[in-house]
Protein backbone atom coordinates (compact mmCIF):
# COMPACT_ATOMS: atom_id res chain seq x y z
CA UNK A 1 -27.98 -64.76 21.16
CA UNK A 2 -31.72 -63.20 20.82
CA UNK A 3 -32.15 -59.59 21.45
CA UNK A 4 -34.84 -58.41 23.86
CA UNK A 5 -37.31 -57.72 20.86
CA UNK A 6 -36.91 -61.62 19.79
CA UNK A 7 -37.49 -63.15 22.96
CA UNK A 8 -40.47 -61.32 23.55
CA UNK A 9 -41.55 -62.27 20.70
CA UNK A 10 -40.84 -65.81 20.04
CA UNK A 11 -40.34 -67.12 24.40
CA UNK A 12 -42.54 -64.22 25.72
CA UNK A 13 -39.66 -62.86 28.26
CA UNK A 14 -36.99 -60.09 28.53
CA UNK A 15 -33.36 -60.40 29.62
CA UNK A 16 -32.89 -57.69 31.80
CA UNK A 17 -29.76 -55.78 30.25
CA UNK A 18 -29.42 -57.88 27.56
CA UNK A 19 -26.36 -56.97 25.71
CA UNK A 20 -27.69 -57.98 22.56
CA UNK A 21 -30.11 -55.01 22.61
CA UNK A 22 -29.10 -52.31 20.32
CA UNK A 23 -30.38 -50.09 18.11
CA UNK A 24 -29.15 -49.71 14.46
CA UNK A 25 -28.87 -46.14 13.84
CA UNK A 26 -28.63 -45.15 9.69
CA UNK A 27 -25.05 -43.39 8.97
CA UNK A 28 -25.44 -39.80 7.63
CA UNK A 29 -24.31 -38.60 4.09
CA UNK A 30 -20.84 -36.61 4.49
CA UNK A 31 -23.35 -34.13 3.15
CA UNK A 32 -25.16 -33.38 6.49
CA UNK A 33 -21.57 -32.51 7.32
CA UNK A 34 -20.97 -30.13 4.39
CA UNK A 35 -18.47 -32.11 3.20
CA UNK A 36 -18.13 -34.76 0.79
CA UNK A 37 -18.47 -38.36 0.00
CA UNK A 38 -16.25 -41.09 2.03
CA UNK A 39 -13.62 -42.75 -0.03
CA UNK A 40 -14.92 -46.23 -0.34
CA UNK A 41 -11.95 -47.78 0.72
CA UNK A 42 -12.47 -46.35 3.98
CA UNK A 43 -15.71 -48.03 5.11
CA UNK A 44 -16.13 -49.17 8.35
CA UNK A 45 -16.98 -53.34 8.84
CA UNK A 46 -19.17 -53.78 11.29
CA UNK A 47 -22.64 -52.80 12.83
CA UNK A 48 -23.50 -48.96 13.29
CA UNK A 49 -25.76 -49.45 16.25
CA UNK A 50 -26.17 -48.07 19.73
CA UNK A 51 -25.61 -50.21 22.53
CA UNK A 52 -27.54 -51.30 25.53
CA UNK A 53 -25.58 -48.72 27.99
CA UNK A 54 -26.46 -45.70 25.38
CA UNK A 55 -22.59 -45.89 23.61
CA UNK A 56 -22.53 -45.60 20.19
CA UNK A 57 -20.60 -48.74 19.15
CA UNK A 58 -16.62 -48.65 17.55
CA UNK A 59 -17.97 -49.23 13.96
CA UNK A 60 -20.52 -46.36 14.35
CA UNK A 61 -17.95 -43.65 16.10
CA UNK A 62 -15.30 -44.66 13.43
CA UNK A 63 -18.03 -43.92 10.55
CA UNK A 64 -19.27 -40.91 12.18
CA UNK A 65 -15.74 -39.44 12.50
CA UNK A 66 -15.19 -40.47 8.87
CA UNK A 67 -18.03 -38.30 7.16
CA UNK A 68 -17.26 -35.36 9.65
CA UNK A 69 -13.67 -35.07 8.61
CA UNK A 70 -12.41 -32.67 5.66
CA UNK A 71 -11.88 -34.47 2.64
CA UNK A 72 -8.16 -33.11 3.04
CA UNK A 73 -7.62 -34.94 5.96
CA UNK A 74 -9.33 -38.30 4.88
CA UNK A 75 -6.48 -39.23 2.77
CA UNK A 76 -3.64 -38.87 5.59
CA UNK A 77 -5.52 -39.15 8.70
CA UNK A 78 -8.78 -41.23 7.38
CA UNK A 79 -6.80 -44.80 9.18
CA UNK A 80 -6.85 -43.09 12.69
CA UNK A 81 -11.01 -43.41 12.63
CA UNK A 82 -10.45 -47.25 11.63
CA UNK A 83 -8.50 -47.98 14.39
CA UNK A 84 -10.41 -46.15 16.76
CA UNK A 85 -8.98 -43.18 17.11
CA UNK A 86 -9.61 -39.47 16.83
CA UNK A 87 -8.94 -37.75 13.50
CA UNK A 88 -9.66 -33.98 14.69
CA UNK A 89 -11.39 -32.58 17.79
CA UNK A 90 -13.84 -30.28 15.57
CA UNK A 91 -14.78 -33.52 13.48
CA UNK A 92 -15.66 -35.48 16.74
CA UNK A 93 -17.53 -32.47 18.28
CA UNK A 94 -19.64 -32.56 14.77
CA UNK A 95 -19.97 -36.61 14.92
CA UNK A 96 -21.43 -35.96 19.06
CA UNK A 97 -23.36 -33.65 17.60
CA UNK A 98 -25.56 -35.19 14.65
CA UNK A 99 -25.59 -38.41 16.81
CA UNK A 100 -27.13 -36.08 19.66
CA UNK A 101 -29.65 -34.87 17.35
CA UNK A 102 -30.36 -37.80 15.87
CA UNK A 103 -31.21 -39.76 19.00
CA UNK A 104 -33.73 -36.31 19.64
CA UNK A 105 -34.77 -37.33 16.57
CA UNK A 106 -35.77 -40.28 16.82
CA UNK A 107 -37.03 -40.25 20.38
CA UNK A 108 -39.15 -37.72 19.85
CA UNK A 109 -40.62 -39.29 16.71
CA UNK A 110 -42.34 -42.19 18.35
CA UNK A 111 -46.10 -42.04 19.79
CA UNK A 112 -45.54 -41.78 23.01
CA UNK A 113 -42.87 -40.12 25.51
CA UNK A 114 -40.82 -42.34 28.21
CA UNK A 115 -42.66 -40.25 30.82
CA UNK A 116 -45.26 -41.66 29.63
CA UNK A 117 -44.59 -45.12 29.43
CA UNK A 118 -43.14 -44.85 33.13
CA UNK A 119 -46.71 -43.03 34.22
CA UNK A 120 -48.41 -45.94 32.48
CA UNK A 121 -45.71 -48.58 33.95
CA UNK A 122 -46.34 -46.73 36.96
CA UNK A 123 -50.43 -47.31 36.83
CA UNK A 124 -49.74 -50.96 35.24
CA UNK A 125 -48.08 -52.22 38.17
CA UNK A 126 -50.72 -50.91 40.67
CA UNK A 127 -53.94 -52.96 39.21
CA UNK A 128 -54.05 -56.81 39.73
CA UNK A 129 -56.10 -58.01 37.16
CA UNK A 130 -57.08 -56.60 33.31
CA UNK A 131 -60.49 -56.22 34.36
CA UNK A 132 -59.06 -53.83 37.31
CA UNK A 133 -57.29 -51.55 35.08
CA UNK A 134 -60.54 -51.17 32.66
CA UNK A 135 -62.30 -50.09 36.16
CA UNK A 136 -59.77 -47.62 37.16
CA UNK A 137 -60.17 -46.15 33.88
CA UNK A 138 -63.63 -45.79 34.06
CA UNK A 139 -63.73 -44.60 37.87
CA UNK A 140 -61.02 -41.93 36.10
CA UNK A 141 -64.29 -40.40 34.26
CA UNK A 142 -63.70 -41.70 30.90
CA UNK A 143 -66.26 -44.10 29.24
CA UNK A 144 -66.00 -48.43 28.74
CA UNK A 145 -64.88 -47.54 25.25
CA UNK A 146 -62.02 -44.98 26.22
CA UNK A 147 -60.56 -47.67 28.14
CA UNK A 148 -60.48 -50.05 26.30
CA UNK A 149 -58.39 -47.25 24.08
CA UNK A 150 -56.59 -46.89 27.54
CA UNK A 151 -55.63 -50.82 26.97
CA UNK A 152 -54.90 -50.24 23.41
CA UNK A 153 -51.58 -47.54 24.28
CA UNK A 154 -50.31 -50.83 25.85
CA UNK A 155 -49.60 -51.80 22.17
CA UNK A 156 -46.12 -51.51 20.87
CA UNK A 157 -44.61 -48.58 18.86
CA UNK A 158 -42.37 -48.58 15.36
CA UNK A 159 -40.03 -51.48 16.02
CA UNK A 160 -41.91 -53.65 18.00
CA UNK A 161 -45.12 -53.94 15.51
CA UNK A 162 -44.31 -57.77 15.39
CA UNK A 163 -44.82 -57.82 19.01
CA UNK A 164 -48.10 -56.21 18.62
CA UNK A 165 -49.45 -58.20 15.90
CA UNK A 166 -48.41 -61.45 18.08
CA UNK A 167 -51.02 -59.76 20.47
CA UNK A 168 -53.82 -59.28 17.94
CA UNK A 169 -57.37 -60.50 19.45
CA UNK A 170 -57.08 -63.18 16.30
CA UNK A 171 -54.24 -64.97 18.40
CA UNK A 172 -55.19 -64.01 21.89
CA UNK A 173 -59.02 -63.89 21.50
CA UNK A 174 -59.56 -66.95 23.88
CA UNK A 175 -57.07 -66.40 26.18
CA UNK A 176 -57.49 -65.11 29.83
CA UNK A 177 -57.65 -61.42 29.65
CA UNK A 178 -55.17 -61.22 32.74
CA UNK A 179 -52.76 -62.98 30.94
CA UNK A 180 -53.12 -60.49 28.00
CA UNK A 181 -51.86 -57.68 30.82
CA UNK A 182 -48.97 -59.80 31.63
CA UNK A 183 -48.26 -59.72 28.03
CA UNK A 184 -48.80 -56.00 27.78
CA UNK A 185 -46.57 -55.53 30.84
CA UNK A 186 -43.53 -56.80 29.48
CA UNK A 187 -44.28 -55.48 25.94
CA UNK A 188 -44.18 -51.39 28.05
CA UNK A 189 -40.96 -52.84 29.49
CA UNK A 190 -39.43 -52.90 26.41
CA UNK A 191 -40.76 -50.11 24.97
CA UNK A 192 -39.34 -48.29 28.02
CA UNK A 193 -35.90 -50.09 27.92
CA UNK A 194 -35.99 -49.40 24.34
CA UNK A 195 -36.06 -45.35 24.77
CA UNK A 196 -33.77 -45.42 27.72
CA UNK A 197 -31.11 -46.58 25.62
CA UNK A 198 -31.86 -43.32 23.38
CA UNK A 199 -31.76 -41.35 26.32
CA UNK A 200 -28.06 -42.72 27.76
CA UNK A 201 -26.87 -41.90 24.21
CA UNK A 202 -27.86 -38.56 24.32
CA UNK A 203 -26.63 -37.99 28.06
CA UNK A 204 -23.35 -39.36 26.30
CA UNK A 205 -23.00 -37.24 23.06
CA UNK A 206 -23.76 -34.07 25.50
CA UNK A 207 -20.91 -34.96 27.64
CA UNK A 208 -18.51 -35.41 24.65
CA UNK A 209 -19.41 -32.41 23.26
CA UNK A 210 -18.80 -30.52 26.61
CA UNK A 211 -15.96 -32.10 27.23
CA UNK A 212 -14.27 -31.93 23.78
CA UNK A 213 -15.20 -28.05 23.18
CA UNK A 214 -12.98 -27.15 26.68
């Protein structure tokens, strides 16, 4: 089954809650731990992701806890992490942690803030018509050529580049400029589903952390 990303791009629609949205998150060196490599034989199958609801999937936790445990414990206590299970509380409470960060990370890396995409979600939803939203941005005080700049933020971020360039005047040229809105709609729904699930994650690690340093 498609992921949110796909069927916007290839059917032009989104699933709401689509469980196959996740995002693949890159595993750490046991160095960002201060500790050393992972025995090889204790890789984790699967796909280091976060999920829809924000939950850092099995094979992700189970690697995390891996490269945050002491190489002394790896060899007796390495099997708990690849059956699911905790190795040592201060080697989860370091996994919560980097995962926390990294979400901050990577949140905070992209062009624009889920704020605001919701204020511009917000001001989407109130205008009928493309031509409508180039008015309110010039009745706003800024010039014919800042809004079309306004229209241009409506373009996807990082990941979704492939939706963008499916969006590219080249392909849509011709097309009714109120359809191009619809288009640009759904592309700030994603964008906005796609942070959210960022945001749950880091809700989550926070909790764990609080929860695990009692």
């Amino acid at each position: 089954m498609l992921n949110n990303l796909e069927l916007l791009e290839h059917y032009g629609f989104l699933l709401p809650r689509n469980p196959n949205d996740n995002v693949h998150i890159a595993l750490p060196d046991s160095g960002e731990f201060g500790l050393s490599e992972v025995n090889p034989s204790l890789r984790v199958p699967g796909t280091a992701c976060l999920e829809i609801s924000g939950h850092p999937s099995f094979s992700l936790v189970a690697a995390l806890r891996l490269r945050a445990c002491h190489p002394s414990l790896l060899k007796a206590k390495g099997l708990l992490a690849l059956s699911g299970e905790q190795i040592f509380v201060q080697s989860d409470i370091l996994a919560y942690q980097w995962l926390e960060k990294k979400c901050k990370s990577l949140l905070g890396s992209l062009p624009t803030s889920l704020e605001d995409d919701f204020a511009l979600q917000k001001t989407v939803n109130s205008v009928l018509s493309c031509s409508a939203l180039e008015d309110l941005a010039v009745s706003l005080g800024e010039s014919p050529t800042k809004a079309k700049e306004v229209l241009e933020s409506f373009r996807p971020c990082t990941s979704v580049d492939e939706v963008g360039a499916a969006m590219d005047e080249e392909n849509y040229g011709d097309r009714d400029k109120d359809f191009q809105l619809e288009r640009w709609k759904l592309v700030l729904n994603w964008r906005i589903g796609y942070k959210q699930i960022f945001r749950r994650c880091i809700h989550f690690c926070s909790k764990k952390v609080l929860y695990l340093s009692r």
